[in-house]
C-alpha atoms as a PDB file:
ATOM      1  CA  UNK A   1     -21.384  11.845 -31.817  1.00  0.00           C
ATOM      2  CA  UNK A   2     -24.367  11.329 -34.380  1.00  0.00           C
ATOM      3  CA  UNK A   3     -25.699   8.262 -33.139  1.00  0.00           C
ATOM      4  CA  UNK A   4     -26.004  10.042 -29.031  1.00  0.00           C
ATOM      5  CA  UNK A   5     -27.379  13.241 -30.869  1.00  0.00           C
ATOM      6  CA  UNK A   6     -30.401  10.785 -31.991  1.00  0.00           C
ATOM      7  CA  UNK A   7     -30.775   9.065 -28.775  1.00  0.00           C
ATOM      8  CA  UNK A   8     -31.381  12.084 -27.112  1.00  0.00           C
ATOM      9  CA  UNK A   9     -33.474  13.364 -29.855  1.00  0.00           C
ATOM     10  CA  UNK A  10     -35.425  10.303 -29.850  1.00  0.00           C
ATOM     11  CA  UNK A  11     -35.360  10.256 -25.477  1.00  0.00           C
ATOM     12  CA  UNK A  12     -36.625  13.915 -25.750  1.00  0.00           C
ATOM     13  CA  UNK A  13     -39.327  13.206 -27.890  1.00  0.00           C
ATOM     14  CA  UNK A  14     -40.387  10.157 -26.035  1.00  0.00           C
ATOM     15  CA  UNK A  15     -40.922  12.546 -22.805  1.00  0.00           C
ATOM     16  CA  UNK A  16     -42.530  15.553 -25.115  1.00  0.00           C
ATOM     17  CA  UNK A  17     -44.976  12.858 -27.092  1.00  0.00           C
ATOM     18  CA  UNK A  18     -45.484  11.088 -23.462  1.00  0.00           C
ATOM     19  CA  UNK A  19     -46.368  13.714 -21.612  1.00  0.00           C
ATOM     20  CA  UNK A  20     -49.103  15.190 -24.327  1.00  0.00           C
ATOM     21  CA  UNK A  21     -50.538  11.886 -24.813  1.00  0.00           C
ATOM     22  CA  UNK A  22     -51.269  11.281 -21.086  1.00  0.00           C
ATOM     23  CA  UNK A  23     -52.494  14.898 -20.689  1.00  0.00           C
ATOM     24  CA  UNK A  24     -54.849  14.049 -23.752  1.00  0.00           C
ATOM     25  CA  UNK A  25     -55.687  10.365 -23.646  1.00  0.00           C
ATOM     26  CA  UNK A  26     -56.261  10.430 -19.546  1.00  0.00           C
ATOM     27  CA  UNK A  27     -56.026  13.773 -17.517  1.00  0.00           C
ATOM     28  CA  UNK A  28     -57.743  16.188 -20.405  1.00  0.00           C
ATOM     29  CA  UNK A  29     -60.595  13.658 -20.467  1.00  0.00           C
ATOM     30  CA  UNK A  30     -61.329  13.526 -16.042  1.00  0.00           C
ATOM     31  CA  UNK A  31     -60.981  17.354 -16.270  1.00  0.00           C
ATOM     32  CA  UNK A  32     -63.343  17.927 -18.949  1.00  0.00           C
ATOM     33  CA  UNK A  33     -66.238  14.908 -16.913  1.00  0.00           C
ATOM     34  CA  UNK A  34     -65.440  16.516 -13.808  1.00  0.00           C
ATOM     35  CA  UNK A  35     -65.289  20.172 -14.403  1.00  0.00           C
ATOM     36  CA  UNK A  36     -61.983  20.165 -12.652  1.00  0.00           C
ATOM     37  CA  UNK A  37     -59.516  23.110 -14.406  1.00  0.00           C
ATOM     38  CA  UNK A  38     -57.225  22.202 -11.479  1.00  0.00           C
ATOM     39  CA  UNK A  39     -56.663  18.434 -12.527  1.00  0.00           C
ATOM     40  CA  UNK A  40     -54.783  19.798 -15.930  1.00  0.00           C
ATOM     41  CA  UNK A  41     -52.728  22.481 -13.628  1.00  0.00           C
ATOM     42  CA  UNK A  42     -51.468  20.038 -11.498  1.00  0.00           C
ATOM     43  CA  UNK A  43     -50.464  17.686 -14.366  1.00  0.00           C
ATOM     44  CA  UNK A  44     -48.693  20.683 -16.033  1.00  0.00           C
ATOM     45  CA  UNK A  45     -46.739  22.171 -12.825  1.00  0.00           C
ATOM     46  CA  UNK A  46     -45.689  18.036 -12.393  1.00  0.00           C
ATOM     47  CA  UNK A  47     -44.790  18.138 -16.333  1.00  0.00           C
ATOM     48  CA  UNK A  48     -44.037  21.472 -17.525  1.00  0.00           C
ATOM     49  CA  UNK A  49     -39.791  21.589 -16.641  1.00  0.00           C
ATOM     50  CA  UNK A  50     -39.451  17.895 -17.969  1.00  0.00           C
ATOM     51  CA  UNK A  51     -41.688  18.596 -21.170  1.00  0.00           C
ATOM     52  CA  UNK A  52     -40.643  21.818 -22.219  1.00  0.00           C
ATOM     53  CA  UNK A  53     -36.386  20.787 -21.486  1.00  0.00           C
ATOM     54  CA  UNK A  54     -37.606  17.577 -23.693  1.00  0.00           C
ATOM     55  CA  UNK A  55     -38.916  20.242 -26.265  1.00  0.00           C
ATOM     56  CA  UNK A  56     -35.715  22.687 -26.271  1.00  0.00           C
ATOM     57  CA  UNK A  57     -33.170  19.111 -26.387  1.00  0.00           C
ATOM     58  CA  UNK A  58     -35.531  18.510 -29.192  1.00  0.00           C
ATOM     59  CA  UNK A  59     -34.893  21.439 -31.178  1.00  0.00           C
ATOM     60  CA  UNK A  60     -31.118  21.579 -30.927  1.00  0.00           C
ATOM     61  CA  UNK A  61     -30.412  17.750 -32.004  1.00  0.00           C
ATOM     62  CA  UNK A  62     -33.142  18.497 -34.926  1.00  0.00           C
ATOM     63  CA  UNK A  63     -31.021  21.176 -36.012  1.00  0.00           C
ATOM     64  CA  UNK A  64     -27.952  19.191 -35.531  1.00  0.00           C
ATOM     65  CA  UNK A  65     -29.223  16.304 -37.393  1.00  0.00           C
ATOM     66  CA  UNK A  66     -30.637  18.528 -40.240  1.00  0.00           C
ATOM     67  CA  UNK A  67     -26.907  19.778 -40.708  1.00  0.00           C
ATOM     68  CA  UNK A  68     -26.319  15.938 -40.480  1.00  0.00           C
ATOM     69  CA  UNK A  69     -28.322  15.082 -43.108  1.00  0.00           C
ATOM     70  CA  UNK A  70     -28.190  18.813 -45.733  1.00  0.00           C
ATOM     71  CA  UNK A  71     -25.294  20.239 -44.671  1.00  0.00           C
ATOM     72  CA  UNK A  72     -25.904  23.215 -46.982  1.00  0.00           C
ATOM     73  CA  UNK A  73     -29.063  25.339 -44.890  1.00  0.00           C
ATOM     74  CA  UNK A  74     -30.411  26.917 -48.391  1.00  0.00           C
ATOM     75  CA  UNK A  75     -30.935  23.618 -49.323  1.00  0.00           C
ATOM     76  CA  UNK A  76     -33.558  22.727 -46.430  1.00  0.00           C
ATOM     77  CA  UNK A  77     -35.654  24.864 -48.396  1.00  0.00           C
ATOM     78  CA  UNK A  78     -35.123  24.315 -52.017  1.00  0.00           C
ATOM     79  CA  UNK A  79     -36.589  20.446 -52.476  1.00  0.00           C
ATOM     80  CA  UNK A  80     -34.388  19.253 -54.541  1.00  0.00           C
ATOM     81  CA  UNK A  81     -34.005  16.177 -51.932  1.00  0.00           C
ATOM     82  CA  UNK A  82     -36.801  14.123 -50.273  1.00  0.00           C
ATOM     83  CA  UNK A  83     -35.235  14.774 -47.170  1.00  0.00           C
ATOM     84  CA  UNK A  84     -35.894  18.462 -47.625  1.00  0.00           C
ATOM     85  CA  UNK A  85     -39.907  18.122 -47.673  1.00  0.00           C
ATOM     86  CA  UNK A  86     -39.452  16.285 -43.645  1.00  0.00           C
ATOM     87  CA  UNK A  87     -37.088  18.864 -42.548  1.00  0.00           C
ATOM     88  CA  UNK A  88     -39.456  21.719 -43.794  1.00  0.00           C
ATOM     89  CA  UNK A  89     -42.265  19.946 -42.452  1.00  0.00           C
ATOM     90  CA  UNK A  90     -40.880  19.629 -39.524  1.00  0.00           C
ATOM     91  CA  UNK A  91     -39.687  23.013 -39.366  1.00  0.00           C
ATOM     92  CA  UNK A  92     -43.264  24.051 -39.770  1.00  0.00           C
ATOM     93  CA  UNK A  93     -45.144  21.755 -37.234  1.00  0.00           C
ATOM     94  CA  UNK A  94     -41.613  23.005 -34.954  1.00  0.00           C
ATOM     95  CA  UNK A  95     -43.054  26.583 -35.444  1.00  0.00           C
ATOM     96  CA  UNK A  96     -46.772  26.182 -34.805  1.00  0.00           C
ATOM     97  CA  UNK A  97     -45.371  24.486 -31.518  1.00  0.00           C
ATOM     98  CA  UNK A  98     -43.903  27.242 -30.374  1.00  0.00           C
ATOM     99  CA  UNK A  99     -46.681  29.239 -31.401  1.00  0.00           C
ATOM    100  CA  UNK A 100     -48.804  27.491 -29.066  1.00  0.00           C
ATOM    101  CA  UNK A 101     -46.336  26.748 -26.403  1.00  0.00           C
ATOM    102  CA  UNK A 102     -45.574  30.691 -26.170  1.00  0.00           C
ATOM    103  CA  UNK A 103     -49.267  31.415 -26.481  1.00  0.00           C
ATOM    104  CA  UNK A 104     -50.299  29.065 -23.422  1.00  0.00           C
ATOM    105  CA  UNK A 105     -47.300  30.667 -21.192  1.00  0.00           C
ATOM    106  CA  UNK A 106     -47.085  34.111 -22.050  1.00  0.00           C
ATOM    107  CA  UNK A 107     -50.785  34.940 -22.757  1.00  0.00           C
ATOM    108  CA  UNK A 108     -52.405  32.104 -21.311  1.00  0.00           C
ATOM    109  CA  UNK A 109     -56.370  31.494 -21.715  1.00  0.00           C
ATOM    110  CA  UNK A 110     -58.442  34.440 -21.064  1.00  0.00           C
ATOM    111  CA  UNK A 111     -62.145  33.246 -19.339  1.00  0.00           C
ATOM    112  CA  UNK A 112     -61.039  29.749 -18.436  1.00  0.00           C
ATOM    113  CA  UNK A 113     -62.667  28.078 -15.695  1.00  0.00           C
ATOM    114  CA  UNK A 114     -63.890  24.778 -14.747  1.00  0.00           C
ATOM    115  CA  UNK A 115     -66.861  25.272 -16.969  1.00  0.00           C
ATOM    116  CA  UNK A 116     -65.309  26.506 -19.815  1.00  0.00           C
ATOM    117  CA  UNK A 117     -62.002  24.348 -20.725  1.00  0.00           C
ATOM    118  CA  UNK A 118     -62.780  23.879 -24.496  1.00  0.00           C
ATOM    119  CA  UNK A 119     -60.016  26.404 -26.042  1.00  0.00           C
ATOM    120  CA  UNK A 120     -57.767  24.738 -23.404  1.00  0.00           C
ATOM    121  CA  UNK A 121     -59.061  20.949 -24.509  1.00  0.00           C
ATOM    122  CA  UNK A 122     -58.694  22.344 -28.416  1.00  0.00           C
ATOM    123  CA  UNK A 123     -54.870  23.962 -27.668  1.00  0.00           C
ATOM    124  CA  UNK A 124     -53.599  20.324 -25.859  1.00  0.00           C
ATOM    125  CA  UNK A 125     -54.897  17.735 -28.868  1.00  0.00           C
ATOM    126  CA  UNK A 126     -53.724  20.015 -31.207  1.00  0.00           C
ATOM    127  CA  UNK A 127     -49.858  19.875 -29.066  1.00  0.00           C
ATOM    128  CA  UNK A 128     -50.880  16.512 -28.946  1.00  0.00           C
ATOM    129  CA  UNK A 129     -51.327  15.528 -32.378  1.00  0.00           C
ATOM    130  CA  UNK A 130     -48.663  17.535 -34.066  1.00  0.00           C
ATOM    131  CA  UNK A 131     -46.632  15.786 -31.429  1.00  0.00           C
ATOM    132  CA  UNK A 132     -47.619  12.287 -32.852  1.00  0.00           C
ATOM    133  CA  UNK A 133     -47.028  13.773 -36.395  1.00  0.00           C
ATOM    134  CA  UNK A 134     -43.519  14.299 -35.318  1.00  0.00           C
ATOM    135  CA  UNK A 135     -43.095  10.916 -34.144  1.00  0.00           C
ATOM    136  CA  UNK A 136     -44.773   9.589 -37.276  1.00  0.00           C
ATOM    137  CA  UNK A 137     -42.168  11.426 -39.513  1.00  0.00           C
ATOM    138  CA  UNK A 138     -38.980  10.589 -38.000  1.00  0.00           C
ATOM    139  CA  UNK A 139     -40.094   6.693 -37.549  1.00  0.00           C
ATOM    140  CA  UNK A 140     -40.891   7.117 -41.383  1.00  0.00           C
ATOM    141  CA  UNK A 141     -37.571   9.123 -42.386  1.00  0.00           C
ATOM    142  CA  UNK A 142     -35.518   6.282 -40.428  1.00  0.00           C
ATOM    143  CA  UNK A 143     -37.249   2.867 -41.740  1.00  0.00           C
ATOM    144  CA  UNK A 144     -38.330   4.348 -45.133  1.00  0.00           C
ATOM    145  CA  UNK A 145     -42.004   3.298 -44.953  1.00  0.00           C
ATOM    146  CA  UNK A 146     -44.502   3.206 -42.423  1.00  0.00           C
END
């Protein structure tokens, strides 16, 4: 069961990191040059059902593999174990997320518009780097180094 709990950890983060990095590294970038709010809506109404299921698969295997890893929960948080410092890490970069998932969905961005798209710019490399971070972490937790 383990090893197809990480596959689909790892598959869901593939789509998650994927899909930031292309709205960062190439749609985020014509939007902003062309003063097109649109071109990022589109992506996201193409992206949103994929990224955000990638997300949610994300954080059930996490906690799955946490319990793998520190079966005892008050031990995530006492750092007694290496592994402890990732898990809360990730726990924290998990939270600030959602934070900014929720925040984007529920409240959106208040005076967006094709001229102004810099809190939306800010909001997607931030997704986007704590996205990366994630990556970076469980690529380090798995080979030992990086």
């Amino acid at each position: 069961m383990y090893k197809y709990i990480v596959l689909i950890h790892v598959l869901a983060a593939t789509v998650w990191t994927g899909g930031l990095l292309i709205l960062s590294l190439t749609v985020l970038p014509k939007a902003l040059k062309n003063k097109s709010l649109d071109t990022i809506k589109r992506f996201e109404e193409s992206y949103d059902k994929a990224g955000i299921t990638a997300l949610i698969l994300q954080l059930f295997t996490g906690i799955y593999l946490g319990f793998h890893y520190m079966p005892d929960f008050s031990e995530w948080f006492a750092f007694k174990a290496p592994i402890s410092h990732m898990v809360v890490t990730k726990i924290t970069l998990l939270l600030i997320t959602a934070v900014l998932v929720i925040r984007a969905k529920v409240f959106g961005f208040k005076n967006l518009s094709d001229e102004n798209m810099k809190p939306l710019a800010i909001h997607i490399i931030i997704l986007s780097v704590i996205a990366v971070i994630f990556v970076f972490l469980g690529v380090w937790y798995k080979t030992g180094s990086f």
